[in-house]
PDB file of N, CA and C in Angstrom:
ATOM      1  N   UNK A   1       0.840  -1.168   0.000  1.00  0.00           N
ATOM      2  CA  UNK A   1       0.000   0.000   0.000  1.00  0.00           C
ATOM      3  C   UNK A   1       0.887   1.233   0.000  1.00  0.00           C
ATOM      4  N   UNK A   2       0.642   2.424  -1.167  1.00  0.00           N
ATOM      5  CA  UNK A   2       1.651   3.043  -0.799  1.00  0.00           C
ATOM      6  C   UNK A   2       0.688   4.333  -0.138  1.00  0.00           C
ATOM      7  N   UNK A   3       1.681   5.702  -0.149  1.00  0.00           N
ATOM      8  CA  UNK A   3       0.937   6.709   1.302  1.00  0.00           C
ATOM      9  C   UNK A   3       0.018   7.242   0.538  1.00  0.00           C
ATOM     10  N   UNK A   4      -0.115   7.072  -0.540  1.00  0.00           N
ATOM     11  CA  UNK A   4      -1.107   7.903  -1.904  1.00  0.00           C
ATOM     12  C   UNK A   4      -2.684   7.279  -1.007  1.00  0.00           C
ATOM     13  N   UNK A   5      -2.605   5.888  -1.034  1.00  0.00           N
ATOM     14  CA  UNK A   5      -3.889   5.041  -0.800  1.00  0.00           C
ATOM     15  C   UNK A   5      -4.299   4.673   0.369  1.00  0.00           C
ATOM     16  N   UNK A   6      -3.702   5.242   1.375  1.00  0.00           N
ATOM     17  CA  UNK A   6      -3.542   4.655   2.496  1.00  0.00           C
ATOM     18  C   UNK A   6      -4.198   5.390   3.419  1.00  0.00           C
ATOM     19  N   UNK A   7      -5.285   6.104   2.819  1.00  0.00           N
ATOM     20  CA  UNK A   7      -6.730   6.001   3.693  1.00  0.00           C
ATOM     21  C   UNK A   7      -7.185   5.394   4.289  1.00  0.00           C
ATOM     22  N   UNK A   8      -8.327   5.201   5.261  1.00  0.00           N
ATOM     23  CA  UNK A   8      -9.182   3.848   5.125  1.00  0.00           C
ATOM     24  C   UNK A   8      -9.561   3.917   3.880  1.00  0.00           C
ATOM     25  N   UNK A   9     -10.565   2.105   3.800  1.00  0.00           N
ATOM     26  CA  UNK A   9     -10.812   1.957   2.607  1.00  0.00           C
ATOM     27  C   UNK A   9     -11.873   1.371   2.808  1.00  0.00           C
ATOM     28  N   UNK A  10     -13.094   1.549   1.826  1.00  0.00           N
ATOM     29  CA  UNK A  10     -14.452   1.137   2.121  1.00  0.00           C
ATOM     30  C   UNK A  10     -13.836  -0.627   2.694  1.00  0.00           C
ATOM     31  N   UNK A  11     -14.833  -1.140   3.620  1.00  0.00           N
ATOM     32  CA  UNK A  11     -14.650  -2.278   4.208  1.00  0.00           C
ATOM     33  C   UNK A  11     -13.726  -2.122   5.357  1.00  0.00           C
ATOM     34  N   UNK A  12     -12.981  -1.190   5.635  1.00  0.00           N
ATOM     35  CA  UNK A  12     -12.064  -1.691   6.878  1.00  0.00           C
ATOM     36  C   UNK A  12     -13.335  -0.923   7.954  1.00  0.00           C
ATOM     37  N   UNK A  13     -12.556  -1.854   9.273  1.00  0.00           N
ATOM     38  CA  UNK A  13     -13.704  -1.867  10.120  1.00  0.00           C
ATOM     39  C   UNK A  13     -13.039  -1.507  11.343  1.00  0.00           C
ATOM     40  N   UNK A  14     -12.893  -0.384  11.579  1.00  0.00           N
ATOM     41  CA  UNK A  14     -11.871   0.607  12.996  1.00  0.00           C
ATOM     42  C   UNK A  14     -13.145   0.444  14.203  1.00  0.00           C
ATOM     43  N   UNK A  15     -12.398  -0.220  15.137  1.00  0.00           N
ATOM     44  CA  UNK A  15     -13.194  -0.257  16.246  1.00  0.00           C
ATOM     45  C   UNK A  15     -12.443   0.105  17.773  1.00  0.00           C
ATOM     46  N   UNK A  16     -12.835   1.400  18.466  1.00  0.00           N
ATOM     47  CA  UNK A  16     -12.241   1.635  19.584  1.00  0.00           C
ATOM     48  C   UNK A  16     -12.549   1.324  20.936  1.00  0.00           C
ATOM     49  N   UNK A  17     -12.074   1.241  21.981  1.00  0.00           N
ATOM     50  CA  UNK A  17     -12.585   0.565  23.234  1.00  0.00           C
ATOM     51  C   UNK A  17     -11.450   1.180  24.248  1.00  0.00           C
ATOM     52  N   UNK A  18     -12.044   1.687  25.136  1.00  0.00           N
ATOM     53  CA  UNK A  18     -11.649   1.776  26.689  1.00  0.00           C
ATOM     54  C   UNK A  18     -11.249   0.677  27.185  1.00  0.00           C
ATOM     55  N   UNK A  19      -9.755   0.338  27.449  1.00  0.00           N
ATOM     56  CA  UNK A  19      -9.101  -1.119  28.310  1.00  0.00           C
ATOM     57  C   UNK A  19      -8.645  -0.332  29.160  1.00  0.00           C
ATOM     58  N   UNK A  20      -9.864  -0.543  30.509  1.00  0.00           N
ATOM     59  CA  UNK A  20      -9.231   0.205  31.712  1.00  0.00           C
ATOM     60  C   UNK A  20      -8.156  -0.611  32.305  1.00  0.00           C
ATOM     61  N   UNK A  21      -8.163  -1.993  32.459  1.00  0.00           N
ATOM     62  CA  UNK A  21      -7.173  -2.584  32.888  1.00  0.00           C
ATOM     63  C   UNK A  21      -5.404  -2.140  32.507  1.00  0.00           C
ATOM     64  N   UNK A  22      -5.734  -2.033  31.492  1.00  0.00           N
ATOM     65  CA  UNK A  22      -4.257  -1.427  30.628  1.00  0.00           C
ATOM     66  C   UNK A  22      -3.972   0.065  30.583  1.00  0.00           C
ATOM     67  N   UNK A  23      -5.143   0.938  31.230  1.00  0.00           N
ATOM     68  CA  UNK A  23      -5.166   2.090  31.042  1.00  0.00           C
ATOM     69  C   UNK A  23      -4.931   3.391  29.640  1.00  0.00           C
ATOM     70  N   UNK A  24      -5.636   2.281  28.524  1.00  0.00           N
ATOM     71  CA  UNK A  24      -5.437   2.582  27.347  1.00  0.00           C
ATOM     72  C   UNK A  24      -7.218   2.561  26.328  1.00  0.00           C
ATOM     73  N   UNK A  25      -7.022   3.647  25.462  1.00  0.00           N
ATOM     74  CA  UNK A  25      -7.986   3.178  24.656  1.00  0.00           C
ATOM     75  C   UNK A  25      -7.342   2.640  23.513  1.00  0.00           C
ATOM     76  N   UNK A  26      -7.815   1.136  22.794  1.00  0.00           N
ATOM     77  CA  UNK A  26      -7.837   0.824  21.661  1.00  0.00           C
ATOM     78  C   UNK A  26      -8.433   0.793  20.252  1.00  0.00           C
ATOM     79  N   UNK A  27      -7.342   0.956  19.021  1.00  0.00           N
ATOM     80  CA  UNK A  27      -8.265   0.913  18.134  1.00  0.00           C
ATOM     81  C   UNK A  27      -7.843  -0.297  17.297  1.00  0.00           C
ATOM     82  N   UNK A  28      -8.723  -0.763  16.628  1.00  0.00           N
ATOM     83  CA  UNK A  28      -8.396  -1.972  16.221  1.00  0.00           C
ATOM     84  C   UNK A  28      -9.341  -1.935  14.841  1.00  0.00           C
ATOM     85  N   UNK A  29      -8.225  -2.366  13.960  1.00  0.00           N
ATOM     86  CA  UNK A  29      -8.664  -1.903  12.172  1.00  0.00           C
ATOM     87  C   UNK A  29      -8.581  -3.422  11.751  1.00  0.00           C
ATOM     88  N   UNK A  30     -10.270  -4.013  11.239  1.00  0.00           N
ATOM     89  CA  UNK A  30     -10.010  -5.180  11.425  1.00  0.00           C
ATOM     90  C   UNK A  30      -9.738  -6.351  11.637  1.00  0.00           C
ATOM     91  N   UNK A  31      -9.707  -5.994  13.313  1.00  0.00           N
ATOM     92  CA  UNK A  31      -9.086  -6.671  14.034  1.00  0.00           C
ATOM     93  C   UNK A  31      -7.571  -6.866  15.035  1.00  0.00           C
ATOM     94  N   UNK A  32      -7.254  -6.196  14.258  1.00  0.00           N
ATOM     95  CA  UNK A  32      -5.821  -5.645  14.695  1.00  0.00           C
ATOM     96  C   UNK A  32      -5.791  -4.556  15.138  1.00  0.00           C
ATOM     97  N   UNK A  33      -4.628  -4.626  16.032  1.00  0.00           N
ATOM     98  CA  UNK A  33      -4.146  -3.455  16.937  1.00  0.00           C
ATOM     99  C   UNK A  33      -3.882  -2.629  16.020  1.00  0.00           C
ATOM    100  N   UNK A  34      -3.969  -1.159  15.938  1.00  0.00           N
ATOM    101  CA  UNK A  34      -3.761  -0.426  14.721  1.00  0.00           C
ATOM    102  C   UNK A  34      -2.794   0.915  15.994  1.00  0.00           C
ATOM    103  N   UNK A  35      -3.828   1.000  17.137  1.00  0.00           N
ATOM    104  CA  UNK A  35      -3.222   2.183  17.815  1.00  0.00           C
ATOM    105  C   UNK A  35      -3.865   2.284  18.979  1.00  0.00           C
ATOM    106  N   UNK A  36      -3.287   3.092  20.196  1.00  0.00           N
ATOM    107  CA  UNK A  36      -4.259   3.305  21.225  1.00  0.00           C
ATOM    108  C   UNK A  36      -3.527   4.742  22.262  1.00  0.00           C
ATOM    109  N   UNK A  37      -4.534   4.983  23.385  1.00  0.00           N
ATOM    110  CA  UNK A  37      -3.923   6.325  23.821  1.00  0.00           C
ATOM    111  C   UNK A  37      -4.171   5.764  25.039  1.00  0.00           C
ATOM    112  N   UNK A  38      -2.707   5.635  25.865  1.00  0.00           N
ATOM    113  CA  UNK A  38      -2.720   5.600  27.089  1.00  0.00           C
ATOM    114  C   UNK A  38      -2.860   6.904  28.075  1.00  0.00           C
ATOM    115  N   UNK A  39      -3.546   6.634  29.136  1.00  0.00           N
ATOM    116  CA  UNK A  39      -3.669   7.863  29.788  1.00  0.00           C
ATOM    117  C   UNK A  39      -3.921   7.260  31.165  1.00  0.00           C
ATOM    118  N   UNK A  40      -4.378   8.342  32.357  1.00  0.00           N
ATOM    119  CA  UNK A  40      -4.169   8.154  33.368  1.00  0.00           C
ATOM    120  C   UNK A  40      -5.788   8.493  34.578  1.00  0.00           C
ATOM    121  N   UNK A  41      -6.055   8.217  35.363  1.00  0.00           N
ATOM    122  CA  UNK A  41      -6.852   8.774  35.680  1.00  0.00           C
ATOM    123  C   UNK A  41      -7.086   9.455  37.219  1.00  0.00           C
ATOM    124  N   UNK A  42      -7.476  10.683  37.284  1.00  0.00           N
ATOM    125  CA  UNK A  42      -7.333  11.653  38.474  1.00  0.00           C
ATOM    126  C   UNK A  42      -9.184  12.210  38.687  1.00  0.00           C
ATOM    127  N   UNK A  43      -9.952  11.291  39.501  1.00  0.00           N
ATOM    128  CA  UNK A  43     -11.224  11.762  39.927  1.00  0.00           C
ATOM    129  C   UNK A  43     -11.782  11.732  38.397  1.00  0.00           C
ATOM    130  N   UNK A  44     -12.624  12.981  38.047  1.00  0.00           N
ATOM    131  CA  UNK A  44     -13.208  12.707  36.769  1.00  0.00           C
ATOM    132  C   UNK A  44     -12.608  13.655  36.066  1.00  0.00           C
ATOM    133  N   UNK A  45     -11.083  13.575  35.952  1.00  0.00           N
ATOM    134  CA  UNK A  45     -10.412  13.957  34.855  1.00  0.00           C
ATOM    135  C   UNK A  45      -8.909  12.788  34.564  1.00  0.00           C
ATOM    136  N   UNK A  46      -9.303  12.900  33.348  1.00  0.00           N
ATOM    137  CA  UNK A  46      -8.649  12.281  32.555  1.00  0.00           C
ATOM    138  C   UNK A  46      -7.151  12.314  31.984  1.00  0.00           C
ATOM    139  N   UNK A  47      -5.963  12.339  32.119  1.00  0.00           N
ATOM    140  CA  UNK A  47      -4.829  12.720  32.022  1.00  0.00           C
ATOM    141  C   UNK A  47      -4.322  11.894  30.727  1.00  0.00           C
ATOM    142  N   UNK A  48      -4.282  12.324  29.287  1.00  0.00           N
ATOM    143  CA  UNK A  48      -4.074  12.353  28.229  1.00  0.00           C
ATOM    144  C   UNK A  48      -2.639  12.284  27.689  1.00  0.00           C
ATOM    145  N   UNK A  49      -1.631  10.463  28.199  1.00  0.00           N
ATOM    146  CA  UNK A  49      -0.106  10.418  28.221  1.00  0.00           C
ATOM    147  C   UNK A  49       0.640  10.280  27.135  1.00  0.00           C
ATOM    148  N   UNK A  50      -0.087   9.781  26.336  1.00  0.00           N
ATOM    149  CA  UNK A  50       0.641   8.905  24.909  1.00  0.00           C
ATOM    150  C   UNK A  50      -0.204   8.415  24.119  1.00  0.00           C
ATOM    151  N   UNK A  51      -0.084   8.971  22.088  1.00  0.00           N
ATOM    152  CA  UNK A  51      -1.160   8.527  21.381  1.00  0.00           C
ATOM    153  C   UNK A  51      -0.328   7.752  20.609  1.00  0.00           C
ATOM    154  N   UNK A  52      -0.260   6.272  19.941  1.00  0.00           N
ATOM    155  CA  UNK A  52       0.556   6.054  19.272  1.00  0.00           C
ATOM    156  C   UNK A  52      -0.045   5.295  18.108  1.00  0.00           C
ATOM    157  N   UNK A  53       0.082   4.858  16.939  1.00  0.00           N
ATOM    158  CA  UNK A  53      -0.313   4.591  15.901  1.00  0.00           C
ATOM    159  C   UNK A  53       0.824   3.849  15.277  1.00  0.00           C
ATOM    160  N   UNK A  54       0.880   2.222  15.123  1.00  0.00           N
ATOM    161  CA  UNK A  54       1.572   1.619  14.105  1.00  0.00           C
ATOM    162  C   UNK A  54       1.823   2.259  13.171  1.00  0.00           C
ATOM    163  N   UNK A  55       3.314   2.250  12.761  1.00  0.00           N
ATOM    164  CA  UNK A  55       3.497   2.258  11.367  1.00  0.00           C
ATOM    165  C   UNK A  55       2.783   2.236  10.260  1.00  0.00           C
ATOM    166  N   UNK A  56       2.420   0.918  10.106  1.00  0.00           N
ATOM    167  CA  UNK A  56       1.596   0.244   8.601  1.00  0.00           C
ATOM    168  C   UNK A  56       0.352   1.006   8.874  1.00  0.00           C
ATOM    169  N   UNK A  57      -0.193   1.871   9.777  1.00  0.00           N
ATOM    170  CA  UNK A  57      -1.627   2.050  10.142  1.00  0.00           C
ATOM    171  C   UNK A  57      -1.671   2.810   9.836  1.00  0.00           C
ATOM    172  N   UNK A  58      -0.669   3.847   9.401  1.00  0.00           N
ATOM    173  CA  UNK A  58      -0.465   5.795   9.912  1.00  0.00           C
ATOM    174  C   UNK A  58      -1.247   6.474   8.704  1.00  0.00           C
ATOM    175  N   UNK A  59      -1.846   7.453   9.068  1.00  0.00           N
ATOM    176  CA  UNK A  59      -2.403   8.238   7.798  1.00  0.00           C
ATOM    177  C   UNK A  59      -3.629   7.348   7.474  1.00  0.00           C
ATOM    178  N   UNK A  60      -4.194   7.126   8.279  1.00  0.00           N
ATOM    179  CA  UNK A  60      -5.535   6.509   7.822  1.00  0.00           C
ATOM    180  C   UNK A  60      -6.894   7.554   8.942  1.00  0.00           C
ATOM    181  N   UNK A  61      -6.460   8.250   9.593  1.00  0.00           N
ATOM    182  CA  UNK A  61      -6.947   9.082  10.190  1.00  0.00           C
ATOM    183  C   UNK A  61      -7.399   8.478  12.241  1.00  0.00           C
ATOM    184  N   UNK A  62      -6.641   6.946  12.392  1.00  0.00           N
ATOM    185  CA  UNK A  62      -6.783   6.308  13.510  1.00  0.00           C
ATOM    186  C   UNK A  62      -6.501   7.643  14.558  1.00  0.00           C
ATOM    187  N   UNK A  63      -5.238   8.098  14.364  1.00  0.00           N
ATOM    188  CA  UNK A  63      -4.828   8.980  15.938  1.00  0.00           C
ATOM    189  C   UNK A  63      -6.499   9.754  16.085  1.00  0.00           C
ATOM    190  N   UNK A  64      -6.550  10.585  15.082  1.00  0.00           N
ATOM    191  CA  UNK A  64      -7.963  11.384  15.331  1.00  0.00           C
ATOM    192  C   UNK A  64      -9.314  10.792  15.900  1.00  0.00           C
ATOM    193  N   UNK A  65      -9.411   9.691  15.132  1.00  0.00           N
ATOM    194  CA  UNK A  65     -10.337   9.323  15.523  1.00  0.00           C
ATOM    195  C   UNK A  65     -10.565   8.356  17.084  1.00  0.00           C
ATOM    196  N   UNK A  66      -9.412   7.904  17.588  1.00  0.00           N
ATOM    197  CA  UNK A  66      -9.399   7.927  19.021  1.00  0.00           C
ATOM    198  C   UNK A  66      -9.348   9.078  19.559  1.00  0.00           C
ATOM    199  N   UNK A  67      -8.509  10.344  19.128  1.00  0.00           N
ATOM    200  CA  UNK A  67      -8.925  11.175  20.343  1.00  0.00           C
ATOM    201  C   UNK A  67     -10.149  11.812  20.496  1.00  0.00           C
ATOM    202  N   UNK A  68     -10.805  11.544  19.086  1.00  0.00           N
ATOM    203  CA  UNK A  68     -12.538  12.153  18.987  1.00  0.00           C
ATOM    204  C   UNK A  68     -13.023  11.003  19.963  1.00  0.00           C
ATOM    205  N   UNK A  69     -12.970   9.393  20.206  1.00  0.00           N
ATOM    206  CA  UNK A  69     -13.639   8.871  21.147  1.00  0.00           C
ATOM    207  C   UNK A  69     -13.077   9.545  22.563  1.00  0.00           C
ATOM    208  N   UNK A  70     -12.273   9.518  22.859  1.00  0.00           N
ATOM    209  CA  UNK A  70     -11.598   9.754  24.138  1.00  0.00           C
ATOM    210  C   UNK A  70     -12.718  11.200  24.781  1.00  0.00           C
ATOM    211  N   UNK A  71     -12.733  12.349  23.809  1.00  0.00           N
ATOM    212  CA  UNK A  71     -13.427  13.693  23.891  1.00  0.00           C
ATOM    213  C   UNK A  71     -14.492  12.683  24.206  1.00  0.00           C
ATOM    214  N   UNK A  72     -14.907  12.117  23.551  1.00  0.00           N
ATOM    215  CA  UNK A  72     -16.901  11.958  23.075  1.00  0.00           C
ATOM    216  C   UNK A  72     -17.100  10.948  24.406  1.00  0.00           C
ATOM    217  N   UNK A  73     -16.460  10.618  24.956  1.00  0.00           N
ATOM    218  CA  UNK A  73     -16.525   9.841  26.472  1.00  0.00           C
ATOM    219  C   UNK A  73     -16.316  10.836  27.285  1.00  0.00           C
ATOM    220  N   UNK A  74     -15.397  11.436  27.657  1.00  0.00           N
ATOM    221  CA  UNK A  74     -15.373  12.100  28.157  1.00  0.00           C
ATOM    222  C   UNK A  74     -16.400  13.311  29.186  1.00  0.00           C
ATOM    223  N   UNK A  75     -16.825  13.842  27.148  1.00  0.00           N
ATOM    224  CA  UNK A  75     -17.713  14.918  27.643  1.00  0.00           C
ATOM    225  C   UNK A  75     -19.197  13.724  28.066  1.00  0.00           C
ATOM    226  N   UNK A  76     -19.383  12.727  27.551  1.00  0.00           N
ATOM    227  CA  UNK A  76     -20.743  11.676  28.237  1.00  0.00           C
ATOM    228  C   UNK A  76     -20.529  11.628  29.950  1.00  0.00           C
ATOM    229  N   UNK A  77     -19.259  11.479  30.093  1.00  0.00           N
ATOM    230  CA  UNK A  77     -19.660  11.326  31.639  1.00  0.00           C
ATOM    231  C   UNK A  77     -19.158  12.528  32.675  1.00  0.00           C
ATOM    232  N   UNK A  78     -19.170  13.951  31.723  1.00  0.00           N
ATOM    233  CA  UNK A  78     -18.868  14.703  32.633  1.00  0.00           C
ATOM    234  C   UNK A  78     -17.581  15.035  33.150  1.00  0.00           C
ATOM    235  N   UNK A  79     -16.534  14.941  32.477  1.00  0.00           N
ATOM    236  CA  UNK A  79     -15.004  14.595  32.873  1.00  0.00           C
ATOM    237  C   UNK A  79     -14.160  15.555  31.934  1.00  0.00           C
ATOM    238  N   UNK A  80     -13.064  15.801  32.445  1.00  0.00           N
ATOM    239  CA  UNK A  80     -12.429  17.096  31.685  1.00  0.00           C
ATOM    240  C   UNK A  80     -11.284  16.160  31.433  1.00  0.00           C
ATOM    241  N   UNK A  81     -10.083  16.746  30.761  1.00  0.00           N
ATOM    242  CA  UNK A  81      -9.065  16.329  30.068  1.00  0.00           C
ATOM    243  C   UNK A  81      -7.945  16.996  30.340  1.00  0.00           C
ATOM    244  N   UNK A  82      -6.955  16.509  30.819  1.00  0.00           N
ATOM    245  CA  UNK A  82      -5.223  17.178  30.788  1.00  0.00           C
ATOM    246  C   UNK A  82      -4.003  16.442  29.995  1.00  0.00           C
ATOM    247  N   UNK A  83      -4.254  16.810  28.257  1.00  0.00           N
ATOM    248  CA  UNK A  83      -3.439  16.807  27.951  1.00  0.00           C
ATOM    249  C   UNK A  83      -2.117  17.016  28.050  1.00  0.00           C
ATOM    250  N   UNK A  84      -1.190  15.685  28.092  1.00  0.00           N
ATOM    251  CA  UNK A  84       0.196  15.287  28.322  1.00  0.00           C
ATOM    252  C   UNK A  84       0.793  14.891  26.602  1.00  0.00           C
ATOM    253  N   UNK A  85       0.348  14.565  26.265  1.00  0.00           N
ATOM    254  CA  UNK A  85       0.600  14.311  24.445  1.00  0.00           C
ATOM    255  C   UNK A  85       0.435  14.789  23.811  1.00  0.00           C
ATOM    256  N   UNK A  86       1.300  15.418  23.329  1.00  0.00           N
ATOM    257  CA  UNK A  86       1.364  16.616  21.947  1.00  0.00           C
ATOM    258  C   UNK A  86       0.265  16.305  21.148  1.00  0.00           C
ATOM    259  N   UNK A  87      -0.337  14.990  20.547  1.00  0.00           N
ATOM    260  CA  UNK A  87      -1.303  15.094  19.667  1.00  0.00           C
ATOM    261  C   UNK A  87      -2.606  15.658  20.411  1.00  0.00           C
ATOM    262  N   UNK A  88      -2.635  15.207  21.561  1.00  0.00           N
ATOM    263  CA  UNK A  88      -3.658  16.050  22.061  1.00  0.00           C
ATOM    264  C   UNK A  88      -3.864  17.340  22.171  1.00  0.00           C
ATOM    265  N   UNK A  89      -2.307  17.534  22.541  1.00  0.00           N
ATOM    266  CA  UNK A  89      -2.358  19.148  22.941  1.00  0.00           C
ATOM    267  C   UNK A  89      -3.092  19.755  20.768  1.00  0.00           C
ATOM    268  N   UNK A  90      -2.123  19.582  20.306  1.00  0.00           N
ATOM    269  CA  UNK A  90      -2.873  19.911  18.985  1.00  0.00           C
ATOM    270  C   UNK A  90      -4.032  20.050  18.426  1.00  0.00           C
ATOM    271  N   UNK A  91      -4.764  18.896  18.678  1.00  0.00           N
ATOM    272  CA  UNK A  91      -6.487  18.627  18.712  1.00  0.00           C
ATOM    273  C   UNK A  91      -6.728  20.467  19.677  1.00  0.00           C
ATOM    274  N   UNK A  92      -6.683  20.324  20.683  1.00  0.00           N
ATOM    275  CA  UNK A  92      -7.551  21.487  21.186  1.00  0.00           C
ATOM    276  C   UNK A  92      -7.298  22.887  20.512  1.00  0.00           C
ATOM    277  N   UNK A  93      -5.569  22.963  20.536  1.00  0.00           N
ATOM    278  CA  UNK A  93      -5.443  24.172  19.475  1.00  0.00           C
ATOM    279  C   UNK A  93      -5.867  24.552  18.115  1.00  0.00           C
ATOM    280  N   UNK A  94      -6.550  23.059  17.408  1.00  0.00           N
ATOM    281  CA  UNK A  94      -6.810  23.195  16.333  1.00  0.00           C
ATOM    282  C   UNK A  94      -8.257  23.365  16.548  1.00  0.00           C
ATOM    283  N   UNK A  95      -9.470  23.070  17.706  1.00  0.00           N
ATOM    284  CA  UNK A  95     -10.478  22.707  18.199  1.00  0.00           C
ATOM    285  C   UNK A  95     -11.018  23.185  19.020  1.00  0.00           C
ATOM    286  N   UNK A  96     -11.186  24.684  19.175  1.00  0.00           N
ATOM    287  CA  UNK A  96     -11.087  25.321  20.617  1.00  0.00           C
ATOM    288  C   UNK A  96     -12.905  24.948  20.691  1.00  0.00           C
ATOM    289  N   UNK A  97     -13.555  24.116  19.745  1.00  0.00           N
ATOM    290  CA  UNK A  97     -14.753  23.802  20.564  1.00  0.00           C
ATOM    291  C   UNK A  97     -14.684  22.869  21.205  1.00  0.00           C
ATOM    292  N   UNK A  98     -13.998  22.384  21.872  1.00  0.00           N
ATOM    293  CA  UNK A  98     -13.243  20.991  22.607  1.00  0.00           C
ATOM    294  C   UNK A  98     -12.758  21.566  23.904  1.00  0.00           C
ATOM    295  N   UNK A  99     -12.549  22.904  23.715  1.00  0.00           N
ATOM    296  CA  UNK A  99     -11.641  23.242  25.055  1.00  0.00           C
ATOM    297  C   UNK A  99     -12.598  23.307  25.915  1.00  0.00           C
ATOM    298  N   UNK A 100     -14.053  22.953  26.098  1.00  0.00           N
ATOM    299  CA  UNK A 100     -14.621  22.812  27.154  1.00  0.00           C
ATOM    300  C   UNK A 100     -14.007  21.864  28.542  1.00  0.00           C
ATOM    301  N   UNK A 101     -13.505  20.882  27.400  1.00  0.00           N
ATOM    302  CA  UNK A 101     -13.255  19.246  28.146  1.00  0.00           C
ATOM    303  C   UNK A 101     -12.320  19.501  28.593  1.00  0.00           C
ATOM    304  N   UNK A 102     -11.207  20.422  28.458  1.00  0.00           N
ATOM    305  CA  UNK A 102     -10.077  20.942  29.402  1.00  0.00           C
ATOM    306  C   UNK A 102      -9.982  21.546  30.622  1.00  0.00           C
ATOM    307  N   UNK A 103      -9.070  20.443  31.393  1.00  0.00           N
ATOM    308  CA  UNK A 103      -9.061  20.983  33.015  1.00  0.00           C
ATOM    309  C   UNK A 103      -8.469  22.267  33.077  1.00  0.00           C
ATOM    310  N   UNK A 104      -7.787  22.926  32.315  1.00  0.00           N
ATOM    311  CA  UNK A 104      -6.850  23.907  32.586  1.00  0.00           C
ATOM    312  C   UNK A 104      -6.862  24.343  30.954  1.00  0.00           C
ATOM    313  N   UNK A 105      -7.592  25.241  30.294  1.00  0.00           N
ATOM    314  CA  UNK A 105      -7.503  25.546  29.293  1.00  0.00           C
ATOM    315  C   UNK A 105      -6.120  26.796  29.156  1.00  0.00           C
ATOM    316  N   UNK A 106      -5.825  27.439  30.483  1.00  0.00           N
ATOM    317  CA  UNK A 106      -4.365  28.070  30.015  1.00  0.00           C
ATOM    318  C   UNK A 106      -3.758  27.539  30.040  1.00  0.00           C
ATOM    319  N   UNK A 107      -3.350  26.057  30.085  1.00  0.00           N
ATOM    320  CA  UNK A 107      -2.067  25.546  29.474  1.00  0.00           C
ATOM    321  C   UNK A 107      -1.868  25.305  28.235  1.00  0.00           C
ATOM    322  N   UNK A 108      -2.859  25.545  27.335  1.00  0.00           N
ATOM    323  CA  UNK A 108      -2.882  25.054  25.855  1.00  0.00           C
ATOM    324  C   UNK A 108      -2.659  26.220  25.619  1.00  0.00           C
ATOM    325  N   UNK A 109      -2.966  27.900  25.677  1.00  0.00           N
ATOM    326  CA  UNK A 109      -2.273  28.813  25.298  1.00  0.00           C
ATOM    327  C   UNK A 109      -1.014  29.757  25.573  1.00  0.00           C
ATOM    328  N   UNK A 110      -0.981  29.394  27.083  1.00  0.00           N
ATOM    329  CA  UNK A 110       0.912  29.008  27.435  1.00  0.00           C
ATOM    330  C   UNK A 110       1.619  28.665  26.189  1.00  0.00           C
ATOM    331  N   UNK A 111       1.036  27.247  26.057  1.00  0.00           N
ATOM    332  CA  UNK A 111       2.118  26.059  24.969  1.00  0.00           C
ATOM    333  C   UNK A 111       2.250  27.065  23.672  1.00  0.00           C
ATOM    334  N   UNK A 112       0.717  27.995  23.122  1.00  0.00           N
ATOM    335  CA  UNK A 112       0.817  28.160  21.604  1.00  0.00           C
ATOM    336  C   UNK A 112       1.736  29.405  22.154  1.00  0.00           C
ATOM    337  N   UNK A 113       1.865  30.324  23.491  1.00  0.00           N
ATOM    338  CA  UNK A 113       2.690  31.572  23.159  1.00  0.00           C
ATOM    339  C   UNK A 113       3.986  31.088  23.230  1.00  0.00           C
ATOM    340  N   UNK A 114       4.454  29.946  23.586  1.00  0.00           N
ATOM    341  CA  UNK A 114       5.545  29.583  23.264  1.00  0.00           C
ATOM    342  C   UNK A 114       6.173  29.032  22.124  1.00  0.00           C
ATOM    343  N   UNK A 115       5.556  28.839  21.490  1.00  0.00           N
ATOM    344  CA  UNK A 115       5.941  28.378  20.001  1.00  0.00           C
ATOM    345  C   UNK A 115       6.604  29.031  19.063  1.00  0.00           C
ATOM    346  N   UNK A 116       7.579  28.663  17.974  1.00  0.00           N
ATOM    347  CA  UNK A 116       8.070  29.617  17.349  1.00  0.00           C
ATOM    348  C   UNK A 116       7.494  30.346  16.551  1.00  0.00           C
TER     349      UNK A 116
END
């Protein structure tokens, strides 16, 4: 597959899940581990550590679409978010209708006045 095609593709079947035991959400593209976001948990906020995405998986839009589940749980049970992982931190800067779900929304514009 080269990066031209390497969308999803009608038929693949991305399915994500909360493994609290592992303290990770998974996504799984057909069955397979494709990617997941470990994080941490503090009362009803959520601490957002690491998003990672296989290789062979990348550019199919997996990272996003776990951190859209991660948000979309989130905001269901009432729980805010402290991004620790740059992809996260990104999502909100790119998403400021998201920054509800943030425990501390001045740390995401701290981060952007620091930027080059």
């Amino acid at each position: 597959m080269t990066r031209r095609d390497s969308k999803a593709r009608a038929g693949d079947h991305l399915v994500i899940t909360d493994n609290p035991d592992r303290r990770r959400y998974e996504a799984r593209l057909d069955g397979q581990l494709a990617g997941w976001v470990e994080y941490g948990r503090v009362r009803t906020r959520l601490v957002a550590l690491h998003t990672e995405v296989l290789p062979e998986f990348g550019g199919r839009g997996i990272a996003s679409a776990l951190v859209r589940r991660v948000l979309d749980d989130a905001r269901a049970a009432g729980a805010t978010i402290t991004p620790r992982c740059p992809f996260f931190m990104s999502h909100f800067q790119r998403h400021p209708e998201d920054r509800d779900l943030l425990d501390s929304p001045e740390d995401i514009d701290r981060r952007r006045d620091r930027s080059p």
